[in-house]
Protein backbone atom coordinates (compact mmCIF):
# COMPACT_ATOMS: atom_id res chain seq x y z
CA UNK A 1 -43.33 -40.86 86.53
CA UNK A 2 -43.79 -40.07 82.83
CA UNK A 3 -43.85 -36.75 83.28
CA UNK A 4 -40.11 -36.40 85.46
CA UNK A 5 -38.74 -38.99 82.89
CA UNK A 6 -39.87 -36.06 80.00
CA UNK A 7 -38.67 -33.50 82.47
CA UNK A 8 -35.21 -34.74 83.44
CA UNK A 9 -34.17 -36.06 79.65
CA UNK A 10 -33.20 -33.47 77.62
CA UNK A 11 -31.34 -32.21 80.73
CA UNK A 12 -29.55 -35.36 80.71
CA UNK A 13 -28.88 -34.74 76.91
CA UNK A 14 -27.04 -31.66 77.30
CA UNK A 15 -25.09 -32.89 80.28
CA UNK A 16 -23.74 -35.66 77.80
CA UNK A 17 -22.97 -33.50 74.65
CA UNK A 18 -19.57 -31.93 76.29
CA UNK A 19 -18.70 -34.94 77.76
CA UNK A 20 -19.51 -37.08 74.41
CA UNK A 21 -17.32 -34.88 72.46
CA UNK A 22 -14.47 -34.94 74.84
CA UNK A 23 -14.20 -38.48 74.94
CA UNK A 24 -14.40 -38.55 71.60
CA UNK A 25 -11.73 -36.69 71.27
CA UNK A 26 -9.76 -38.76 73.86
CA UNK A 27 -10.41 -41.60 71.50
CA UNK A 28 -8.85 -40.44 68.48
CA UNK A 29 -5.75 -39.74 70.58
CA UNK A 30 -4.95 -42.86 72.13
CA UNK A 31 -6.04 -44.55 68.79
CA UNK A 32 -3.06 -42.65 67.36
CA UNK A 33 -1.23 -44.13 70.36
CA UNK A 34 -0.64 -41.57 72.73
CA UNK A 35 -2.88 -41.45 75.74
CA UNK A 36 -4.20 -37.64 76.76
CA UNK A 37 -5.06 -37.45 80.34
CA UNK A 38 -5.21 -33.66 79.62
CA UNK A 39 -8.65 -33.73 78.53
CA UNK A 40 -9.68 -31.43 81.88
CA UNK A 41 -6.89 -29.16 80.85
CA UNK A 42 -7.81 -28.82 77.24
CA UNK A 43 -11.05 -28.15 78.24
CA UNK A 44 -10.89 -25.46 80.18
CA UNK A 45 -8.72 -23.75 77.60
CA UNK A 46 -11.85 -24.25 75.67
CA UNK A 47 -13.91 -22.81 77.75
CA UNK A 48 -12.08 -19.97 78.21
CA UNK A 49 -11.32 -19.39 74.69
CA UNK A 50 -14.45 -19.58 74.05
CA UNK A 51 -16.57 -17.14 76.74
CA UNK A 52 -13.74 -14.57 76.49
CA UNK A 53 -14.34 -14.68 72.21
CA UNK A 54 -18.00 -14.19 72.96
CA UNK A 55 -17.55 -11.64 76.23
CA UNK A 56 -15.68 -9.45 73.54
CA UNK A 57 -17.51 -9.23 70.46
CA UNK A 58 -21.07 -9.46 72.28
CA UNK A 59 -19.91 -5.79 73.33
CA UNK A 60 -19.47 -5.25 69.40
CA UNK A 61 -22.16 -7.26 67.89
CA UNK A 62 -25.02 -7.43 70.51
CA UNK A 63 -27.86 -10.37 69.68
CA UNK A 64 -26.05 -11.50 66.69
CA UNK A 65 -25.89 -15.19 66.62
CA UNK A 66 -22.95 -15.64 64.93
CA UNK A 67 -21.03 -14.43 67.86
CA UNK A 68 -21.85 -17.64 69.59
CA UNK A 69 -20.86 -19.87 66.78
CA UNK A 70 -17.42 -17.58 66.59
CA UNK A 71 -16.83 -18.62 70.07
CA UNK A 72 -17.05 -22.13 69.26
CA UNK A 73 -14.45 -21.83 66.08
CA UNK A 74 -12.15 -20.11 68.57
CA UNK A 75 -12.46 -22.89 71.15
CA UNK A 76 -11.55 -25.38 69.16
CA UNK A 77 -8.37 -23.33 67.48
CA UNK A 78 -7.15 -22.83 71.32
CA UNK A 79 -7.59 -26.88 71.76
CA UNK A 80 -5.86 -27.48 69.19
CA UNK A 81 -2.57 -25.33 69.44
CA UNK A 82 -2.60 -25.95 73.52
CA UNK A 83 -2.85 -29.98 72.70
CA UNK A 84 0.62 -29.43 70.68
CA UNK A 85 2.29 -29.06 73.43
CA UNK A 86 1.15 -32.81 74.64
CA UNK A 87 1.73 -33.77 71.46
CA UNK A 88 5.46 -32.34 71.34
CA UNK A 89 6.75 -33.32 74.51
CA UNK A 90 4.85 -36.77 74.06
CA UNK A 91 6.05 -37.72 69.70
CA UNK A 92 8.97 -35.64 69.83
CA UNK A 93 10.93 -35.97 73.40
CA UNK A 94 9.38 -39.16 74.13
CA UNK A 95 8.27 -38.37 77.43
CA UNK A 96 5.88 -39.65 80.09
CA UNK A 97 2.59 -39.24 78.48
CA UNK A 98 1.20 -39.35 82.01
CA UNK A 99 3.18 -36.66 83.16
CA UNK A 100 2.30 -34.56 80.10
CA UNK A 101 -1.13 -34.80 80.50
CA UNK A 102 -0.76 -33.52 83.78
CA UNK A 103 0.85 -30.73 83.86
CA UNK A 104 -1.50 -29.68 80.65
CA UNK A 105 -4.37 -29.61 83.60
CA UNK A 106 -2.11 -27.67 86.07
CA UNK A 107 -0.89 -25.10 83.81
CA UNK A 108 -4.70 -24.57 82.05
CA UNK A 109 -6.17 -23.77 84.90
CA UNK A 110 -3.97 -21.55 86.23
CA UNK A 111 -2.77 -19.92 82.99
CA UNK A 112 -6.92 -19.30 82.16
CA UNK A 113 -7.58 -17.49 85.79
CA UNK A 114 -4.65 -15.58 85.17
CA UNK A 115 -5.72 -14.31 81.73
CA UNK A 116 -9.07 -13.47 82.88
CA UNK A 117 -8.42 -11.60 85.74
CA UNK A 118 -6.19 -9.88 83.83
CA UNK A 119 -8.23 -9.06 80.86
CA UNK A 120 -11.47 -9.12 82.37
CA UNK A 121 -10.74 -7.35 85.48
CA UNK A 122 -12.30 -10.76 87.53
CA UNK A 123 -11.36 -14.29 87.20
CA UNK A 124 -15.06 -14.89 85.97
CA UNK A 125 -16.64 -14.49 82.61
CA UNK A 126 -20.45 -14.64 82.20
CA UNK A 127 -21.78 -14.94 78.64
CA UNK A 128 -25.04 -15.33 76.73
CA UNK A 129 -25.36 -19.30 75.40
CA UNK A 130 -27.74 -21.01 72.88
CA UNK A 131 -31.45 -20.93 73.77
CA UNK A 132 -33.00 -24.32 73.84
CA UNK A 133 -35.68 -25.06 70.94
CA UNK A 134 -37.77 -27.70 69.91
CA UNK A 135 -37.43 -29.48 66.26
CA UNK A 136 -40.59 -28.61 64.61
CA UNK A 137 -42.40 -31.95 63.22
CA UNK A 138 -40.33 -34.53 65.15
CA UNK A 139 -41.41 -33.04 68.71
CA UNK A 140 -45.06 -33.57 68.16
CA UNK A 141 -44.05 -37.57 67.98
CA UNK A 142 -45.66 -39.77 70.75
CA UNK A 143 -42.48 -41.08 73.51
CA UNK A 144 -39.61 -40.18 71.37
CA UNK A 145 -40.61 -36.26 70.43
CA UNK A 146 -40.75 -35.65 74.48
CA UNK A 147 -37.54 -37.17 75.12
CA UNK A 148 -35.24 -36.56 72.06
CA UNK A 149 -36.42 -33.29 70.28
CA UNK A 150 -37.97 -30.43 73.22
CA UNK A 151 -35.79 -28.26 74.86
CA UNK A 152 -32.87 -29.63 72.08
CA UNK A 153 -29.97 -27.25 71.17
CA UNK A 154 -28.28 -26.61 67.93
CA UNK A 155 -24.84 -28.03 69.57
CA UNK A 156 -26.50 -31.55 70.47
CA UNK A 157 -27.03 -31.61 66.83
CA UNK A 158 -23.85 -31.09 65.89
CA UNK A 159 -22.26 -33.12 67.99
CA UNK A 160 -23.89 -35.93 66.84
CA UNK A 161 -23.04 -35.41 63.43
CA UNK A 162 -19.43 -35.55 64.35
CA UNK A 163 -20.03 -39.03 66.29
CA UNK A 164 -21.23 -40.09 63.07
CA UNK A 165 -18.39 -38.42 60.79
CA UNK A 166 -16.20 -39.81 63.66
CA UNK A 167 -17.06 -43.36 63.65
CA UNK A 168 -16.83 -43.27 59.25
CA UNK A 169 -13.54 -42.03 59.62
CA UNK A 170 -12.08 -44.66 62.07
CA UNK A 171 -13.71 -47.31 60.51
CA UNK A 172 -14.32 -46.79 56.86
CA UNK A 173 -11.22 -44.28 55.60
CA UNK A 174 -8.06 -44.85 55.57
CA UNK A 175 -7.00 -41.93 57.24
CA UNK A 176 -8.87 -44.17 60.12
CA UNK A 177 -7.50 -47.57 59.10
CA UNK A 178 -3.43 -45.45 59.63
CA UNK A 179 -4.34 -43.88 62.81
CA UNK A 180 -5.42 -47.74 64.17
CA UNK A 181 -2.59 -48.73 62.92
CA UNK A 182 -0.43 -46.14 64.79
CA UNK A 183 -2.10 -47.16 68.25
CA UNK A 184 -2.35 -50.87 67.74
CA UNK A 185 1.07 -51.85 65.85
CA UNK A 186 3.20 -48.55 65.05
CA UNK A 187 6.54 -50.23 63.52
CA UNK A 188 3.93 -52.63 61.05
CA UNK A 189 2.26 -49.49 60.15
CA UNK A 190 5.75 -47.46 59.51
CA UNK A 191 7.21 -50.52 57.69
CA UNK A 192 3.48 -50.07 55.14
CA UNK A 193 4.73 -46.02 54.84
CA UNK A 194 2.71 -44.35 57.18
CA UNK A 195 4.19 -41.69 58.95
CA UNK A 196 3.61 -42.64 62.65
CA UNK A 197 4.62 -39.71 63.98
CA UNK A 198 2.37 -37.37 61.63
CA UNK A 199 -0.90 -39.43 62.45
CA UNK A 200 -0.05 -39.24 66.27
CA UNK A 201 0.22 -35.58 65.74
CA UNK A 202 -3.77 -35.54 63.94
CA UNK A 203 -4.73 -37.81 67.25
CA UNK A 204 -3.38 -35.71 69.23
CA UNK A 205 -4.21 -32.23 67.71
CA UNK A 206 -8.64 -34.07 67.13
CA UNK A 207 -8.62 -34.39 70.61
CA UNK A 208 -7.11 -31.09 71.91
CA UNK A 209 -10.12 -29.64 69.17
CA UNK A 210 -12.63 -32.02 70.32
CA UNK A 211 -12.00 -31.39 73.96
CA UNK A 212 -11.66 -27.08 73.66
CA UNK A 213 -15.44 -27.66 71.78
CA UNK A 214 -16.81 -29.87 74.71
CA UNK A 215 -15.37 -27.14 77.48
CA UNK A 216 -16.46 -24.10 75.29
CA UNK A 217 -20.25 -26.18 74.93
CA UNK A 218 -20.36 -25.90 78.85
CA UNK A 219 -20.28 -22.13 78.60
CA UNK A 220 -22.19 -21.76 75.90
CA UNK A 221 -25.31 -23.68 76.69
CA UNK A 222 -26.00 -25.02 80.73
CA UNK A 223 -23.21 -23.12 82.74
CA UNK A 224 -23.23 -19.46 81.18
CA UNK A 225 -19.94 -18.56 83.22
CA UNK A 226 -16.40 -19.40 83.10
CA UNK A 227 -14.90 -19.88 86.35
CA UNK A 228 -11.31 -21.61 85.60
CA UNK A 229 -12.68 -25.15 85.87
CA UNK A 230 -15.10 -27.98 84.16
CA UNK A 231 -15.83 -29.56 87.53
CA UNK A 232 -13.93 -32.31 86.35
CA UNK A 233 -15.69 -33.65 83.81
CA UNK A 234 -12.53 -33.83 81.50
CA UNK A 235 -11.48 -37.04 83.65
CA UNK A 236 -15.23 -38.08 83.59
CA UNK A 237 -14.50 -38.21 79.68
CA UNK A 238 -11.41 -39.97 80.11
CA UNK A 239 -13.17 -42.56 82.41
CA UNK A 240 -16.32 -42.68 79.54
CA UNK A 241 -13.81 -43.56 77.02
CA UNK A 242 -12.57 -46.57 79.27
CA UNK A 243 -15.99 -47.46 80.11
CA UNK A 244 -16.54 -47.51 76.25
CA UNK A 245 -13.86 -49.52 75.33
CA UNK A 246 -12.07 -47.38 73.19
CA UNK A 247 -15.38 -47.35 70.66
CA UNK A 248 -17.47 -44.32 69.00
CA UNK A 249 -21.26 -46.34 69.91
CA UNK A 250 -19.46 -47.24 72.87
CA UNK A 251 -18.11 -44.02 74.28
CA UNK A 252 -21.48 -42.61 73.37
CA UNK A 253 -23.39 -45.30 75.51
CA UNK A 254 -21.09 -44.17 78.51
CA UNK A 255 -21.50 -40.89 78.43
CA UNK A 256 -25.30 -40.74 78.45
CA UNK A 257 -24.82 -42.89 81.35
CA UNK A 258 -23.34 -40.40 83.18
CA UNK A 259 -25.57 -37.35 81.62
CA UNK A 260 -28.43 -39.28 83.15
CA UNK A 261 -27.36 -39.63 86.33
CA UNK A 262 -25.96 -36.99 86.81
CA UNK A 263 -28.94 -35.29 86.54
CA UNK A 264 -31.00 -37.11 88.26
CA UNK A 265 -28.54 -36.32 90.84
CA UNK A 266 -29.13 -32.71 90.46
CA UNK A 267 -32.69 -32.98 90.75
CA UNK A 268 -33.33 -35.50 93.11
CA UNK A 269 -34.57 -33.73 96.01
CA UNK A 270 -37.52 -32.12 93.70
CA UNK A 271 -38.60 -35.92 92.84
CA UNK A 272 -40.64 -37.58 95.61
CA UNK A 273 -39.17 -41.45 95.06
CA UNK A 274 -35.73 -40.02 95.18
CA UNK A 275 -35.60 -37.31 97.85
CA UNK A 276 -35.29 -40.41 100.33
CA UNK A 277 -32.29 -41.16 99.14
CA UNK A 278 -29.12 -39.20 100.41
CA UNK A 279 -28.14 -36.16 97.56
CA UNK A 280 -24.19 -37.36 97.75
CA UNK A 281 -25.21 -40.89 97.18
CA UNK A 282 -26.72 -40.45 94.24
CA UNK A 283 -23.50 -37.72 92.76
CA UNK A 284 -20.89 -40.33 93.27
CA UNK A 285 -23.47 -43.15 92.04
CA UNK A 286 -21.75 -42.93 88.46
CA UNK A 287 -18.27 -43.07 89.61
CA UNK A 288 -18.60 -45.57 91.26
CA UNK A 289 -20.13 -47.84 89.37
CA UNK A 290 -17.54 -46.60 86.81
CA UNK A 291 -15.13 -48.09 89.28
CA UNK A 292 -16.47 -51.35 89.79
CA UNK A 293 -17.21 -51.90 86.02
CA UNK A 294 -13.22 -51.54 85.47
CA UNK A 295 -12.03 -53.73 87.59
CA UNK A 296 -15.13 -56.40 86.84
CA UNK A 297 -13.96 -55.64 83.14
CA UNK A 298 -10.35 -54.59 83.12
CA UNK A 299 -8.66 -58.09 81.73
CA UNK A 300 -11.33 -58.20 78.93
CA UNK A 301 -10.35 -55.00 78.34
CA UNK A 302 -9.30 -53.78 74.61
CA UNK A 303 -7.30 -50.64 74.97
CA UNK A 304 -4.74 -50.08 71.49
CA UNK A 305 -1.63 -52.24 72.31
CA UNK A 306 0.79 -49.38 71.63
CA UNK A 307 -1.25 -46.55 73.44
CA UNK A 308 1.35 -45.24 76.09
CA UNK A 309 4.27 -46.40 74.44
CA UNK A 310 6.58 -43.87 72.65
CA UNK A 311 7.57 -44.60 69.62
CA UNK A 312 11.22 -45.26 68.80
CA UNK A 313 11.71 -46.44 65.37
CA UNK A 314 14.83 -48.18 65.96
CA UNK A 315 13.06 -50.65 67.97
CA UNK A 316 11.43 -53.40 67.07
């Protein structure tokens, strides 16, 4: 049993990393006040951003490293100028947020398979991605070494540094203590001179960047091909960031949730206690207990009072 835990972790790891940084992202945005249901969409922008960067310049620059890390920086640029649009229609023209969101996942994915067929001749990109390593030192240590530090990538580690930058700066800054404000009481925080528009824009703009890293991630490390969709894991996110209750430790305690199982959903039929059970039971497992925790949980709920709400500053 040891030995499949060992096996199946750091699987369940990297299955968490794009989803952890999405939701992150997703967090900063309906901090700010406006809620981004365009996570899927912003994510496959990402991803195509991304493997289209790398499909270009590995041509150029074969076995260079840097290539990868180039297709990273480019993901996150395409996040964040697709996410203006949300942020336009949503700060500027005051409209539906829901709505927004939505049509940011329609057009992405068909935009993206248009662009590839187009430039790549087929509506699928396959790229090289990070190799897997193990941390020299802290892999040799007895339980956690296994679990946390074989078969590790360089992105894990980086996305946990910006969990940690990420909870400093909503908590300890006062960039963090504005953008609160903006999602919790936006006419109190405009009355105290902060531009509530402006920090919705940074919310809004993180999470577009946040979200293009977590689709370009996918490429780069498990899936190795861009196909015009995340397999909806953008809404997995958005449901993580519920489960979470709208907190960093939170979101991150989700997430691995449903990294876990869904790989033990993957790999079920190669583990002897589990191959008994039904393959589809065990995919939708997460969802729904995602389901049943929001409606055991939904009126102790803490979403940002203002999230959803346009802001008008002649109201009050």
């Amino acid at each position: 049993m040891w030995t499949t835990i060992v096996n199946i972790f750091p699987y369940a790891i990297l299955f968490t990393i794009p989803l952890l940084i999405t939701a992150l992202g997703g967090l900063f945005s309906e901090r700010s006040g406006v809620v981004n249901i365009g996570l899927e969409g912003l994510m496959v922008i990402g991803a195509f951003a991304g493997s289209y960067t790398v499909f270009k310049l590995q041509d150029k620059y074969p076995n260079e490293g840097w290539v990868l890390w180039m297709g990273l920086l480019v993901a996150v640029a395409a996040g964040i100028l697709f996410s203006l649009l949300h942020a336009f229609a949503s700060i500027n023209l005051s409209a539906d947020q829901v709505i927004s969101g939505t049509a940011i996942n329609m057009i992405a994915g068909a935009l993206t398979i248009f662009m590839a067929r187009n430039m790549t001749g087929s509506g699928n990109i396959r790229v090289p991605g990070f190799s897997p390593f193990n941390v020299p030192v802290l892999s040799k240590i007895p339980i956690l070494g296994p679990l946390i530090f074989t078969k590790t990538y360089w992105t894990t580690w980086l996305i946990l540094a910006v969990l940690a930058v990420s909870s400093f700066v909503l908590y300890k800054s006062a960039f963090g203590l504005r953008l609160r404000a903006c999602g919790e009481h936006p006419h109190a925080a405009e009355a105290a001179g902060v531009n509530v528009k402006k920090m919705r824009y940074f919310g809004v703009m993180i999470s577009g960047a946040f979200a293009g890293l977590g689709g370009a991630i996918i490429i780069l490390t498990y899936s190795g091909e861009f196909s015009g969709t995340v397999a909806g894991l953008g809404f997995l996110a958005l449901a993580a960031l519920i489960f979470g209750q709208w907190r960093p430790l939170g979101v991150l305690a989700a997430t691995l949730f449903f990294g876990f199982a869904t790989t033990v959903a993957n790999v079920s039929q190669v583990i002897p206690s589990l191959a008994v059970v039904p393959p589809i039971i065990l995919k939708v497992f997460p969802y729904v207990v995602t389901l049943l925790a929001l409606v055991l949980f939904s009126k102790t709920s803490r979403a940002p009072k203002a999230a959803g709400e346009p802001y008008d500053p002649g109201k009050r």
